[in-house]
C-alpha atoms as a PDB file:
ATOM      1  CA  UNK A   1      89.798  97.532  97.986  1.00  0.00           C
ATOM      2  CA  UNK A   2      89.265  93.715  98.073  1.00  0.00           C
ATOM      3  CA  UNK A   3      86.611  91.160  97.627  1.00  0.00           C
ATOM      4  CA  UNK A   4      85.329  89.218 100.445  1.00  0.00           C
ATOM      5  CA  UNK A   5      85.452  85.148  98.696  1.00  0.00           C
ATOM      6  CA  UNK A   6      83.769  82.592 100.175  1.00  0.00           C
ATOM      7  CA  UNK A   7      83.290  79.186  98.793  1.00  0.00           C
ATOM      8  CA  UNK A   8      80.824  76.781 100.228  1.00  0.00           C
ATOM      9  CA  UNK A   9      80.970  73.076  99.771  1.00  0.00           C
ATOM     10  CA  UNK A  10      77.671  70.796 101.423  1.00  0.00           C
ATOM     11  CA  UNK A  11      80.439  69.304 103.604  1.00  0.00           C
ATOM     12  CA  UNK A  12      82.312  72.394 104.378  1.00  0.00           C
ATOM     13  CA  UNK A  13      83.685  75.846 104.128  1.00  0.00           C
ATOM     14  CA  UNK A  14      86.775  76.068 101.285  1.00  0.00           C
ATOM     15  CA  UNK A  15      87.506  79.365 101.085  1.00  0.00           C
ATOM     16  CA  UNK A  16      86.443  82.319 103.650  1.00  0.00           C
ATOM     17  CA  UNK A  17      88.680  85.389 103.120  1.00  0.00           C
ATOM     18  CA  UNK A  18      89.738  88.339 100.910  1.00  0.00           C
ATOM     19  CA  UNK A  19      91.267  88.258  97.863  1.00  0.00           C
ATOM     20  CA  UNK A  20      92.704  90.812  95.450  1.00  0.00           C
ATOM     21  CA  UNK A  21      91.118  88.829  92.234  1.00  0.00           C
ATOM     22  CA  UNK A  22      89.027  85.898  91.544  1.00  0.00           C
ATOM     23  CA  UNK A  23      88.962  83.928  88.142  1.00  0.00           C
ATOM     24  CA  UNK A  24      85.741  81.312  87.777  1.00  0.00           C
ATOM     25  CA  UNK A  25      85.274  78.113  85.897  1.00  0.00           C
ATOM     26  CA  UNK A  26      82.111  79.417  84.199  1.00  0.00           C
ATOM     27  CA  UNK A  27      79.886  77.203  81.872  1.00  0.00           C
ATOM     28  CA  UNK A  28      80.558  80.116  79.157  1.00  0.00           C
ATOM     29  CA  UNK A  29      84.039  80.277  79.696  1.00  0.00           C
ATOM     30  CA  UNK A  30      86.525  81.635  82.163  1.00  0.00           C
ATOM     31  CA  UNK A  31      85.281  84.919  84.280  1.00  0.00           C
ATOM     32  CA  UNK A  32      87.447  87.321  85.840  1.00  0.00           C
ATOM     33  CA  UNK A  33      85.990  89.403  89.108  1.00  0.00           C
ATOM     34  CA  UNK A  34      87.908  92.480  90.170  1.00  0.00           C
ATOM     35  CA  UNK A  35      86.547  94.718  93.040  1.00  0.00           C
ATOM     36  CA  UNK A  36      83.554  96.994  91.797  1.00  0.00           C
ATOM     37  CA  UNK A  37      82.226  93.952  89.660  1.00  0.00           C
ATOM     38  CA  UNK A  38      78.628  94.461  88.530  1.00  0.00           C
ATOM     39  CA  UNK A  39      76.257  91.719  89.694  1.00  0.00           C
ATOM     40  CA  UNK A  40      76.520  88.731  88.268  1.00  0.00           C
ATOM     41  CA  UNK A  41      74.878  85.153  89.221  1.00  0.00           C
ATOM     42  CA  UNK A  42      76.748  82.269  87.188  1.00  0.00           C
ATOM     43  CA  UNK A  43      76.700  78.784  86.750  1.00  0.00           C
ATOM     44  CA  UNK A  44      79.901  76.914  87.326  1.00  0.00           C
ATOM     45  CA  UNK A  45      81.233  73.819  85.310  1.00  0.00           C
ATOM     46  CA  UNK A  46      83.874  71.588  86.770  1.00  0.00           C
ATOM     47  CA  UNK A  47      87.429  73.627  86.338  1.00  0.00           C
ATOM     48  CA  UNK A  48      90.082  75.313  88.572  1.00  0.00           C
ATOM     49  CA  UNK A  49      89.222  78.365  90.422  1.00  0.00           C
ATOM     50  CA  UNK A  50      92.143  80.608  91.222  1.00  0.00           C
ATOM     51  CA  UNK A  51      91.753  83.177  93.980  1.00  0.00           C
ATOM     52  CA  UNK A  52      95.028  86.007  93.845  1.00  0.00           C
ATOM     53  CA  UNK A  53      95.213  87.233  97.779  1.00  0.00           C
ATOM     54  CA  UNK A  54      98.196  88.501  99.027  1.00  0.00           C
ATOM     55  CA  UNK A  55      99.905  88.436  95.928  1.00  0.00           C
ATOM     56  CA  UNK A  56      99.599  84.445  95.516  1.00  0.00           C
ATOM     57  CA  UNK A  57      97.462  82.607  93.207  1.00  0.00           C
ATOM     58  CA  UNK A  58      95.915  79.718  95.242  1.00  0.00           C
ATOM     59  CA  UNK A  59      93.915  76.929  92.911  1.00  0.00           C
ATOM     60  CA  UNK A  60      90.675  75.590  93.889  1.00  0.00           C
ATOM     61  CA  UNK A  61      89.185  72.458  91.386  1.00  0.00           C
ATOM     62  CA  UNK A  62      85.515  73.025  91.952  1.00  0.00           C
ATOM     63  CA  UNK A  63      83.310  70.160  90.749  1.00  0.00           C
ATOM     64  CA  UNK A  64      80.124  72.758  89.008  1.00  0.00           C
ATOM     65  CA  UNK A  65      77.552  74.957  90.863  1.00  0.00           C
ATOM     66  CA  UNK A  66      76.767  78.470  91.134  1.00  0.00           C
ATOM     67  CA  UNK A  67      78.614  81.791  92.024  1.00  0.00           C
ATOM     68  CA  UNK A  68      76.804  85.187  92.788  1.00  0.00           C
ATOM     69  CA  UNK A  69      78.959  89.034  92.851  1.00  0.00           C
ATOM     70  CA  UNK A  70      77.199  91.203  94.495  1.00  0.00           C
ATOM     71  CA  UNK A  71      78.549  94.307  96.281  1.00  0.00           C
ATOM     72  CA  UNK A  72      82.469  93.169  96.408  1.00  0.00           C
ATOM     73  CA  UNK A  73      81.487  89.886  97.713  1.00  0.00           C
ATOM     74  CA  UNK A  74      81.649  86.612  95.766  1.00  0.00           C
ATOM     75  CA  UNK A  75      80.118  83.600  97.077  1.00  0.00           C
ATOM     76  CA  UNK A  76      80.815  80.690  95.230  1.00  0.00           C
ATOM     77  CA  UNK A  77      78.337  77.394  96.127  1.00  0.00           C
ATOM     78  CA  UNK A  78      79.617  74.041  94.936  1.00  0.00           C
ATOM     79  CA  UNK A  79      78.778  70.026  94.863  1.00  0.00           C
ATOM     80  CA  UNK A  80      82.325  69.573  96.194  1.00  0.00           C
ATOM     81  CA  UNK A  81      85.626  71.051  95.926  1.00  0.00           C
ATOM     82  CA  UNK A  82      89.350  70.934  96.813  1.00  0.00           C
ATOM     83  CA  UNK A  83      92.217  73.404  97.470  1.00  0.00           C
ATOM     84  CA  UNK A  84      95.494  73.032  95.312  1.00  0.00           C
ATOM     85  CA  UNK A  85      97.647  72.507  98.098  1.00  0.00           C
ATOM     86  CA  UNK A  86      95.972  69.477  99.823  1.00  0.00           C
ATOM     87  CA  UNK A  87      95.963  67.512  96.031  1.00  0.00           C
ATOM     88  CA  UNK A  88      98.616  64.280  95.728  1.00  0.00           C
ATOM     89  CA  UNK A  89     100.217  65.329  92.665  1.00  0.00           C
ATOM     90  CA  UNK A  90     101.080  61.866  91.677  1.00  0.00           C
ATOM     91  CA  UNK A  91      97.409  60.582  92.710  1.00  0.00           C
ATOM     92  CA  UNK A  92      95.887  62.837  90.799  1.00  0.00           C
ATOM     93  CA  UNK A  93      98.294  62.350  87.672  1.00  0.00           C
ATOM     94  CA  UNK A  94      97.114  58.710  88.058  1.00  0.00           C
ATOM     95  CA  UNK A  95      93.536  58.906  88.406  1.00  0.00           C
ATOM     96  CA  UNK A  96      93.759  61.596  85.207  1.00  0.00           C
ATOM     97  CA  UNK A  97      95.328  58.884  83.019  1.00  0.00           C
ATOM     98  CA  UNK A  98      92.864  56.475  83.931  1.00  0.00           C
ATOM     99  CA  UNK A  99      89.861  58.951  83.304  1.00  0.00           C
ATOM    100  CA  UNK A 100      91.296  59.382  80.071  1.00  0.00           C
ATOM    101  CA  UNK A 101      91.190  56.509  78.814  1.00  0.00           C
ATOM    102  CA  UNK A 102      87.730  55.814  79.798  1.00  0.00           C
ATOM    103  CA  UNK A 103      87.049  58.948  78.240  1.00  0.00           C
ATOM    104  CA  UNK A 104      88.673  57.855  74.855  1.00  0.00           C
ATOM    105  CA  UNK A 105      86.868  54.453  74.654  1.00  0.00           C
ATOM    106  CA  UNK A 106      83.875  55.895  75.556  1.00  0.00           C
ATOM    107  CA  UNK A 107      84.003  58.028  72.425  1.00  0.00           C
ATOM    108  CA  UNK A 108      83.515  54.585  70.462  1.00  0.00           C
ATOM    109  CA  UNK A 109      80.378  53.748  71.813  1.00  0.00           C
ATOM    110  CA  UNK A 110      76.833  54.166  71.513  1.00  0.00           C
ATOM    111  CA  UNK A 111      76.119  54.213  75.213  1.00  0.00           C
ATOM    112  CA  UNK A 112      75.055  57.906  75.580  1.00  0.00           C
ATOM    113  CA  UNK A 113      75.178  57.729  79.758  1.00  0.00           C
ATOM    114  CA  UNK A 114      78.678  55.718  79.410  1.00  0.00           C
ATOM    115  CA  UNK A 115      80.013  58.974  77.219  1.00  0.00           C
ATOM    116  CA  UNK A 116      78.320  61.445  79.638  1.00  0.00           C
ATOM    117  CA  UNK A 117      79.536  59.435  82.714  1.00  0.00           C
ATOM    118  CA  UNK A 118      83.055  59.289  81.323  1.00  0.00           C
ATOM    119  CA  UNK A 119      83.275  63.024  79.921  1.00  0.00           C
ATOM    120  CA  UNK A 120      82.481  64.077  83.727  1.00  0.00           C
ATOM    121  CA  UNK A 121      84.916  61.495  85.386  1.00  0.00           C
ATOM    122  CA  UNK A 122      87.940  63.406  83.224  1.00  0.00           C
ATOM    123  CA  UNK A 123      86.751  66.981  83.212  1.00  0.00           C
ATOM    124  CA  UNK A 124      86.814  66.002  87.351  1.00  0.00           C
ATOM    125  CA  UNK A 125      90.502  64.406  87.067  1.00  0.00           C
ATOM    126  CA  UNK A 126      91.817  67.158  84.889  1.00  0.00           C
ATOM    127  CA  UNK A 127      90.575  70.101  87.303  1.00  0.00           C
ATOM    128  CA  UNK A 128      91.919  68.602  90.207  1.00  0.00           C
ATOM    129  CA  UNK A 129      94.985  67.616  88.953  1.00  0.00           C
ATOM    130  CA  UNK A 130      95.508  71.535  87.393  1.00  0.00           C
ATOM    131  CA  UNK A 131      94.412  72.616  90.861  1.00  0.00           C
ATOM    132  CA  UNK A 132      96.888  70.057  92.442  1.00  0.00           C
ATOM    133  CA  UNK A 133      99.801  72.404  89.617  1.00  0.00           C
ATOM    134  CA  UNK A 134     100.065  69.096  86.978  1.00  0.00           C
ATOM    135  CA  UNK A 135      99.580  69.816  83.654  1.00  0.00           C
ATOM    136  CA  UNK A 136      96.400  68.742  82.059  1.00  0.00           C
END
């Protein structure tokens, strides 16, 4: 048996397909879905989705929303996300560094929304640059 994945971006349609296996970016942690999953209805944080179909593990960074099992079907509804494959490597290294160092200055401040803004901007970089196969 197999799970019917879809994930669903505003702008467009990621992921419509089966898949053997599906691990989510949950905001409690990492959550594995097999077929015969009872129903679940998560929350997503900002992390690298991997969907296993055909034997391949294909990496989606997924910038937070909301994923509901129900009945061998996963539907996965996000702000905005980005298949593996279709990440510059080098780009993404880049943009990674530079979040992370934003992210460590910000941790001198008092700015609360600076901190917030910056902890977002590098859990972003980091997922898509996992997703993209770097190592973050």
């Amino acid at each position: 048996m197999t799970l019917t994945v879809r994930v669903v971006a505003p702008d467009k349609t990621i992921w419509d397909a089966e898949a053997e296996e599906v691990i989510l970016p949950s905001t409690t942690g990492q959550l594995g879905i097999l077929t015969g999953h009872a129903p679940l209805l998560t929350a997503l944080d900002i992390g690298v989705m991997r969907v296993r179909a055909d034997k391949n593990w294909v990496p989606i960074a997924l910038l937070g929303g909301f994923a509901e099992v129900e009945d061998n079907e996963v539907t996965v509804l996000v702000n905005a996300a980005e298949r593996g494959e279709t990440i510059d490597k080098a780009t993404a290294q880049t943009a990674f560094n530079e979040a992370e160092t934003k992210y460590n200055q910000s941790l001198q401040s008092d700015d609360r929304s600076a901190r917030i803004q910056a902890t977002q901007a590098y859990k972003r970089a980091r997922a898509r640059l996992q997703a993209a196969g770097g190592v973050a």
